[in-house]
N, C-alpha and C. Protein backbone atom coordinates (compact mmCIF):
# COMPACT_ATOMS: atom_id res chain seq x y z
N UNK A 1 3.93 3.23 -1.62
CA UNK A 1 4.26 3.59 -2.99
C UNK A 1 3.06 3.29 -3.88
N UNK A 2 2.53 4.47 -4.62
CA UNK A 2 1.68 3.91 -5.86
C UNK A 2 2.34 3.44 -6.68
N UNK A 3 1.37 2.23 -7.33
CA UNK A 3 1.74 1.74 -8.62
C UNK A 3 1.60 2.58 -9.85
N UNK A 4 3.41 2.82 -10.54
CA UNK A 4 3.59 3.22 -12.11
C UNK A 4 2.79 2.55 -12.94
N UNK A 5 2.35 3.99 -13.61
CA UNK A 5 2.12 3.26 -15.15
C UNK A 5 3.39 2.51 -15.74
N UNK A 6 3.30 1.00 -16.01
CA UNK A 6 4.47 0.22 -16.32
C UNK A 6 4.25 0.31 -17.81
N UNK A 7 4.62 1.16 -18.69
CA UNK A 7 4.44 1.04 -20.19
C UNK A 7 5.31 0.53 -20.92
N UNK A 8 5.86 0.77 -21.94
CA UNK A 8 6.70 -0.27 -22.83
C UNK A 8 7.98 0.85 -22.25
N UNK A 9 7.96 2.12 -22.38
CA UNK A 9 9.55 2.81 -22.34
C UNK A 9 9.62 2.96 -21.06
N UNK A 10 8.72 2.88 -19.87
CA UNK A 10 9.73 2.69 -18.42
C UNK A 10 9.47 1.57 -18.00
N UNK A 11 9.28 0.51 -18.55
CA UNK A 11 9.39 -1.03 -17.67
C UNK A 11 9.86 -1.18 -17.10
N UNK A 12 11.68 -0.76 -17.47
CA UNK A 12 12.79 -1.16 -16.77
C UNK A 12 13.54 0.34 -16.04
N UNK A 13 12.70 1.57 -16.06
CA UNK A 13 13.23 2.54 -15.70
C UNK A 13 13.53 1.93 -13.72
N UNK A 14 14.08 3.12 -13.10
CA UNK A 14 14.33 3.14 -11.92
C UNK A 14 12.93 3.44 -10.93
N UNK A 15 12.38 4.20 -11.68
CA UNK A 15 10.99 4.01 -10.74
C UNK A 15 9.67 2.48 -10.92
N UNK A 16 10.26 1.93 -11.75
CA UNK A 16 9.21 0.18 -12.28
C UNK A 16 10.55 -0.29 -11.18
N UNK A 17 11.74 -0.28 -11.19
CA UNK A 17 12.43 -0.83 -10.05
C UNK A 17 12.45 -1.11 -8.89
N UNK A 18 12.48 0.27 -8.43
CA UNK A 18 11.31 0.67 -7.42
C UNK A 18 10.49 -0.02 -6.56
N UNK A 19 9.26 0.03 -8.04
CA UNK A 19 8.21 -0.63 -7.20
C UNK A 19 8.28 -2.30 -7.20
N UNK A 20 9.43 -2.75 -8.36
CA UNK A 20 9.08 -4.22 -8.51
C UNK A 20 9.76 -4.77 -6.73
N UNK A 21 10.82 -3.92 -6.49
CA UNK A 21 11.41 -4.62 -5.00
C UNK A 21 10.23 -4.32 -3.67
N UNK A 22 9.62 -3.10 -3.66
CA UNK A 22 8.73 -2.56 -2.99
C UNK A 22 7.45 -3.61 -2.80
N UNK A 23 7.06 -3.92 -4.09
CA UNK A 23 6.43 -5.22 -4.23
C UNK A 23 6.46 -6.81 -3.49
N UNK A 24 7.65 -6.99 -3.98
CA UNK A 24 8.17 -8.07 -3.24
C UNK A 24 8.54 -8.37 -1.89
N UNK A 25 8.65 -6.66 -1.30
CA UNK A 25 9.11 -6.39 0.31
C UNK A 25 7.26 -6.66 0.53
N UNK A 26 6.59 -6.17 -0.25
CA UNK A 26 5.19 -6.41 0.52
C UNK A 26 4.67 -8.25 0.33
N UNK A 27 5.25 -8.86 -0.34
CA UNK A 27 4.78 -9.87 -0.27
C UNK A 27 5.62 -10.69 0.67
N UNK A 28 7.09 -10.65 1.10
CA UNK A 28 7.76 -11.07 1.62
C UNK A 28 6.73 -10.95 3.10
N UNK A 29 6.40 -9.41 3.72
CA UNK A 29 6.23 -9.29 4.92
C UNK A 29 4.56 -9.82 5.12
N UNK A 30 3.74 -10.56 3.93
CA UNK A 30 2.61 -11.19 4.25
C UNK A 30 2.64 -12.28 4.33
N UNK A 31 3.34 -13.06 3.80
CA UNK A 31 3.63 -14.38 3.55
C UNK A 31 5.08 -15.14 3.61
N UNK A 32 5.85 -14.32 4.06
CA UNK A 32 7.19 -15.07 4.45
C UNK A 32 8.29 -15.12 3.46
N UNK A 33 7.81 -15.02 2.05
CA UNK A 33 8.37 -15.19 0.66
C UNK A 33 8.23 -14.11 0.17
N UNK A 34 9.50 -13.47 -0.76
CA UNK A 34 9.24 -12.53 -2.29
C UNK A 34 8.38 -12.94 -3.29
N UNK A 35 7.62 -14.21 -3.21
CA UNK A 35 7.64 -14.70 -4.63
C UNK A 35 5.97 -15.10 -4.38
N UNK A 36 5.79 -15.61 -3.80
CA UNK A 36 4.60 -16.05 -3.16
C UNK A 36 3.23 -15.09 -2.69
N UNK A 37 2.12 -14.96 -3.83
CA UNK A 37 1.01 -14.27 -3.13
C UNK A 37 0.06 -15.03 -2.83
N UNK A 38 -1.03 -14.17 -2.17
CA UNK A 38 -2.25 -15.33 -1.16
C UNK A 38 -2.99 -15.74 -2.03
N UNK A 39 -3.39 -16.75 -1.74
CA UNK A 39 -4.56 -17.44 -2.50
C UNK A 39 -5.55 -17.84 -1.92
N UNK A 40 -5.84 -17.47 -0.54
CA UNK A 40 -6.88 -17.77 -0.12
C UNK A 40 -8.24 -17.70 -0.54
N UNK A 41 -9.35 -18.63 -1.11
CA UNK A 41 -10.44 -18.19 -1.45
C UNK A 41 -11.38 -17.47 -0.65
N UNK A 42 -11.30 -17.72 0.70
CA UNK A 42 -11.97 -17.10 1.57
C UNK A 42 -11.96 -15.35 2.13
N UNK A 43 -10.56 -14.92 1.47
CA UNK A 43 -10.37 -13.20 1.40
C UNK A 43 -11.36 -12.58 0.31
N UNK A 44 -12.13 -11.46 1.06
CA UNK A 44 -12.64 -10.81 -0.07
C UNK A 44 -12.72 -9.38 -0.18
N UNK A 45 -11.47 -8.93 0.73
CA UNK A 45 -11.66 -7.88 0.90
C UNK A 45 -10.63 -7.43 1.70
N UNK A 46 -9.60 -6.23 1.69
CA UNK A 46 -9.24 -5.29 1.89
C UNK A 46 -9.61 -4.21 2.57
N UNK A 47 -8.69 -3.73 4.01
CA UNK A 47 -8.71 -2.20 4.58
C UNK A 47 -7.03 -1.62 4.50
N UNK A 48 -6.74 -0.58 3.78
CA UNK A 48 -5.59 -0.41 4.03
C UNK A 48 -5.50 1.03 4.18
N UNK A 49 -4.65 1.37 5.43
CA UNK A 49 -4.01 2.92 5.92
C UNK A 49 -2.32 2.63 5.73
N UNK A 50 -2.56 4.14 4.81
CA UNK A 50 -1.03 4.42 4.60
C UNK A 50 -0.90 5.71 5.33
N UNK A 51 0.77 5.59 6.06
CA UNK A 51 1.23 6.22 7.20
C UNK A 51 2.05 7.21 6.06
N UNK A 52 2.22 8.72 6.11
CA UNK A 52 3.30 9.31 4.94
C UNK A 52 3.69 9.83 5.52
N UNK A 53 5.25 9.71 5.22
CA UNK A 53 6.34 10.74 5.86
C UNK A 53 5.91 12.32 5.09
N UNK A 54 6.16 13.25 6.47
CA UNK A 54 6.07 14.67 5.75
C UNK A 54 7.14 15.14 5.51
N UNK A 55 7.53 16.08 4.37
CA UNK A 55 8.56 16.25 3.69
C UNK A 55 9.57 17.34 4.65
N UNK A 56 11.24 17.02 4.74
CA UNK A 56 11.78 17.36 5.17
C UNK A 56 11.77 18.99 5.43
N UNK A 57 11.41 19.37 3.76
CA UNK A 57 11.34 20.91 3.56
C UNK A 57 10.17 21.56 4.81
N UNK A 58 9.34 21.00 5.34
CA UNK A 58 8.55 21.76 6.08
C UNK A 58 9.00 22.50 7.54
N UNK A 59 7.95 23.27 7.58
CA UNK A 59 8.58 23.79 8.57
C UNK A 59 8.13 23.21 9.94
N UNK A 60 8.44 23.35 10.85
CA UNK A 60 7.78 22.25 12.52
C UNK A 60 7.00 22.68 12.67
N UNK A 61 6.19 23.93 12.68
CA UNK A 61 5.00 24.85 12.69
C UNK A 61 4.22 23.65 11.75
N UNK A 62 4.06 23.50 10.24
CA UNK A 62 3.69 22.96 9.75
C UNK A 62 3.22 21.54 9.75
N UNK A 63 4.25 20.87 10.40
CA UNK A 63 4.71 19.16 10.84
C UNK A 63 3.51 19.11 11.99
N UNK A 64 4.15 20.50 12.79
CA UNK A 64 3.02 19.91 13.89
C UNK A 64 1.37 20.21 13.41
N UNK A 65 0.92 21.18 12.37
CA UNK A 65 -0.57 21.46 12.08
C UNK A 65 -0.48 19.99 11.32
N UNK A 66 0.03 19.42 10.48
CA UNK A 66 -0.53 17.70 9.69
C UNK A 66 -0.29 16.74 10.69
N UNK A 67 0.44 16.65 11.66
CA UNK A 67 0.72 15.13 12.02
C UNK A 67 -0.42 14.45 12.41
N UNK A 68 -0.71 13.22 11.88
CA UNK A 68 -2.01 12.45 12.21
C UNK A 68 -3.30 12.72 11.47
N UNK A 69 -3.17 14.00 10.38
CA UNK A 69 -4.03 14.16 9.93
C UNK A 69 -4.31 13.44 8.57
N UNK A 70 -5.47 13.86 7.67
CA UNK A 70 -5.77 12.80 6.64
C UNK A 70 -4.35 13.45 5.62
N UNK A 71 -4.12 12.75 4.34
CA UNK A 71 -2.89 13.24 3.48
C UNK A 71 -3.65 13.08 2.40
N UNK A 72 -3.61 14.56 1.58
CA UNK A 72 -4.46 14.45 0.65
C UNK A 72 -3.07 15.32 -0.32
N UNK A 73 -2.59 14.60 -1.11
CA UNK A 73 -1.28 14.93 -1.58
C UNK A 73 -1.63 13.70 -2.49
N UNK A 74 -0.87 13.88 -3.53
CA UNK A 74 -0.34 12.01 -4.72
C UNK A 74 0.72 11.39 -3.48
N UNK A 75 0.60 10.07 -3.73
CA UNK A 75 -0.27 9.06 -4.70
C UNK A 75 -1.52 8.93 -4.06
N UNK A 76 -2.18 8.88 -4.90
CA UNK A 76 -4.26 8.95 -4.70
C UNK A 76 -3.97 7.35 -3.58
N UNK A 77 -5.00 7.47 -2.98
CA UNK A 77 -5.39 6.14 -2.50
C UNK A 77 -5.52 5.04 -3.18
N UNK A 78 -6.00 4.95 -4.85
CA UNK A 78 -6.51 3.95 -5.32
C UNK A 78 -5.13 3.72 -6.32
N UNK A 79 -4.33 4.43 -6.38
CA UNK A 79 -3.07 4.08 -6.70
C UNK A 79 -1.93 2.88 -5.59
N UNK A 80 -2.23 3.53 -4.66
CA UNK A 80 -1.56 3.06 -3.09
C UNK A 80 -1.93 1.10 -3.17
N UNK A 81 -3.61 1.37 -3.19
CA UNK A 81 -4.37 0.20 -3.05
C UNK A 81 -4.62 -1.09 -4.14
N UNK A 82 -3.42 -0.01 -5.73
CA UNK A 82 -3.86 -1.36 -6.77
C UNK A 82 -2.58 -1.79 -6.33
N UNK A 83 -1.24 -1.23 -6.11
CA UNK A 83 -0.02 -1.55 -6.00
C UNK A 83 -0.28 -2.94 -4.82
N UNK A 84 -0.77 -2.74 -3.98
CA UNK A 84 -0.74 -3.80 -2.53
C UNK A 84 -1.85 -4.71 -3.26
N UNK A 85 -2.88 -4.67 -4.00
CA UNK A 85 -3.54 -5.44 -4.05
C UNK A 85 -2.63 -6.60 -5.51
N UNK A 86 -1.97 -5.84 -6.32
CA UNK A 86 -1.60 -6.58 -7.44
C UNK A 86 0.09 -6.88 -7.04
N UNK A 87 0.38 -6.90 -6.00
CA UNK A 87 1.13 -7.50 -4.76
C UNK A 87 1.04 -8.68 -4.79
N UNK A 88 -0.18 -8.84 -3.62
CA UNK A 88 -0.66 -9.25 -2.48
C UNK A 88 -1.45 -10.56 -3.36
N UNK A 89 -2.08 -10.29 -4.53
CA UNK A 89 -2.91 -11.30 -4.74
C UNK A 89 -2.64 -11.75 -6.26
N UNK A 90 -2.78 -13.06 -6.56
CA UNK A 90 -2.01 -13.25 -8.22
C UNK A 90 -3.12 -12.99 -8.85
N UNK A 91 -5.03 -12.95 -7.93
CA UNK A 91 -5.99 -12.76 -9.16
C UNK A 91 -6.78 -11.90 -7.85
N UNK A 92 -6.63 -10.38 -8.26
CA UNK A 92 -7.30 -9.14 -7.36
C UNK A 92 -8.63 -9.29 -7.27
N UNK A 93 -8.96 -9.54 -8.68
CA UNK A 93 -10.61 -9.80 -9.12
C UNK A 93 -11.30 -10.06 -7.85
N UNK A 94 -11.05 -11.33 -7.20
CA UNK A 94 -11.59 -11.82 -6.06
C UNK A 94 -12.14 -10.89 -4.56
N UNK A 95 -11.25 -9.71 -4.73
CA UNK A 95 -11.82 -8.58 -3.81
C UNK A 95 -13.07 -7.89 -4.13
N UNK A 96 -14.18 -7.96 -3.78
CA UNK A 96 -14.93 -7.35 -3.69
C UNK A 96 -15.38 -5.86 -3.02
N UNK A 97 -14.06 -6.18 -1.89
CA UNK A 97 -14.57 -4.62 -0.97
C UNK A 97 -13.06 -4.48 -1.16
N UNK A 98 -13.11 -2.76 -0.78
CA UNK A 98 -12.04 -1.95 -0.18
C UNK A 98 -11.82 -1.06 -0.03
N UNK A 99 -11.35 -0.63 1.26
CA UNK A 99 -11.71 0.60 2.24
C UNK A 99 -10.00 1.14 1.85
N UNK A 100 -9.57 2.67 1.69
CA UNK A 100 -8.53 2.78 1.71
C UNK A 100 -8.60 4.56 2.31
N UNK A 101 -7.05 4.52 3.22
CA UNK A 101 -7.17 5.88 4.13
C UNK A 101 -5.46 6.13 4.17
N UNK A 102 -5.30 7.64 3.54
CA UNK A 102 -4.33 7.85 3.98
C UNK A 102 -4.06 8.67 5.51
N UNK A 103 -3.18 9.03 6.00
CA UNK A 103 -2.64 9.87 6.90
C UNK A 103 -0.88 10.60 7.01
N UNK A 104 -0.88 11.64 7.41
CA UNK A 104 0.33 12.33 7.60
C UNK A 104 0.57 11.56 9.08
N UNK A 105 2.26 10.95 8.83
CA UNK A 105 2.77 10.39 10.11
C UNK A 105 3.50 11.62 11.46
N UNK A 106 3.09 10.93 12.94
CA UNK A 106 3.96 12.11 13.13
C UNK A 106 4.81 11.77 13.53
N UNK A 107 6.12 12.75 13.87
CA UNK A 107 7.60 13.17 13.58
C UNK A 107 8.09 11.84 14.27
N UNK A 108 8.08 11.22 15.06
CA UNK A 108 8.30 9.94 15.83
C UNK A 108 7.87 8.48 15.43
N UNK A 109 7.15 8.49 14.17
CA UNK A 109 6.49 7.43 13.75
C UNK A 109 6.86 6.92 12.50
N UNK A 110 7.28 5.85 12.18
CA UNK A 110 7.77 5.19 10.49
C UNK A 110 6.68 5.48 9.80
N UNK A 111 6.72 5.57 8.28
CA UNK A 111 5.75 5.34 7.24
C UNK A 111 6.03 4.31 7.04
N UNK A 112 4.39 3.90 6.66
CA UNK A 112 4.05 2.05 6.67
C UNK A 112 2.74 2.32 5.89
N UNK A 113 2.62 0.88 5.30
CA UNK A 113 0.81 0.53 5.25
C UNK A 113 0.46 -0.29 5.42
N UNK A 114 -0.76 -0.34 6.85
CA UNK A 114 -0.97 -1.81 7.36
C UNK A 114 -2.20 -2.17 6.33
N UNK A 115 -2.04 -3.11 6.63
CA UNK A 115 -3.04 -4.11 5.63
C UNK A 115 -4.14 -4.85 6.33
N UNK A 116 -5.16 -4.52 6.10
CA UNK A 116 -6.43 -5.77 6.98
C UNK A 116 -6.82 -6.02 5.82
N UNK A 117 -6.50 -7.61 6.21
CA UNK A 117 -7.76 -8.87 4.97
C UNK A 117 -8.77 -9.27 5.85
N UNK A 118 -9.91 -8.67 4.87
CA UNK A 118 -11.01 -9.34 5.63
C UNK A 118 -11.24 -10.79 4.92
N UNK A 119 -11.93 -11.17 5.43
CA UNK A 119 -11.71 -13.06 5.44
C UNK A 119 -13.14 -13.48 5.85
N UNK A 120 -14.13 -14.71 4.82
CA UNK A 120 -15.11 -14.64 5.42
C UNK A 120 -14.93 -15.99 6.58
N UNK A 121 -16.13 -16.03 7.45
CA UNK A 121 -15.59 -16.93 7.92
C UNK A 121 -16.22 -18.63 7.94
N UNK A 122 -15.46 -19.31 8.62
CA UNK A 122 -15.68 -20.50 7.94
C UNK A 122 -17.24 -21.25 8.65
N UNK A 123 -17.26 -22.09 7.94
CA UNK A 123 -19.03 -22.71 8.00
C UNK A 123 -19.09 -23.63 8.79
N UNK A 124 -19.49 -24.12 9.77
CA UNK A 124 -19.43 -25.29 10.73
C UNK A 124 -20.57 -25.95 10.17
């Protein structure tokens, strides 16, 4: 899910709803908690692929020319990537990199978006 513009007249609409549980399902499945984002100082960076369901209306001719291919449709990537990052982290700032890729899922496969934190590593 990209992140809504959250403005003053849909704060509380059904699509800021939406994303506020969508949100919390992504922080739940990084860290164990709804409530809880990372704080690691040592993350500085982000890779994330989003998996998209193709729309029912198509035809299987169709399903089968996208499956696996790139998805160049809304939500933009950098929509996809502020939503998980302003998730995922209470201060984003700290990312320096980030790689982001969509794809069309095929017919057998969930839509998802995995997440790689890159992490530097530690100093002996």
């Amino acid at each position: 899910m990209g992140k809504p513009r959250l403005t003053h007249q849909n704060k509380y609409s059904d699509l800021a709803k939406r994303y506020w549980d969508w949100a919390a399902l992504v922080r739940h499945s990084a860290t164990g908690d709804k409530e809880t984002k990372l704080a690691d100082p040592r993350i500085f960076g982000v890779v994330i692929a989003a998996h998209c369901r193709m729309p029912e209306s198509w035809p299987q001719k169709k399903k089968d020319a996208f499956a696996g291919t790139m998805h160049q449709q809304t939500p933009d990537t950098d929509n996809i990537g502020k939503g998980i990052k302003d998730s995922l982290f209470a201060e984003d700032k700290v990312i320096c990199v980030d790689l982001y890729f969509k794809f069309w899922c095929h017919e057998d496969e969930e839509p998802r978006v995995d997440v790689f934190l890159l992490r530097m590593p530690e100093v002996l």
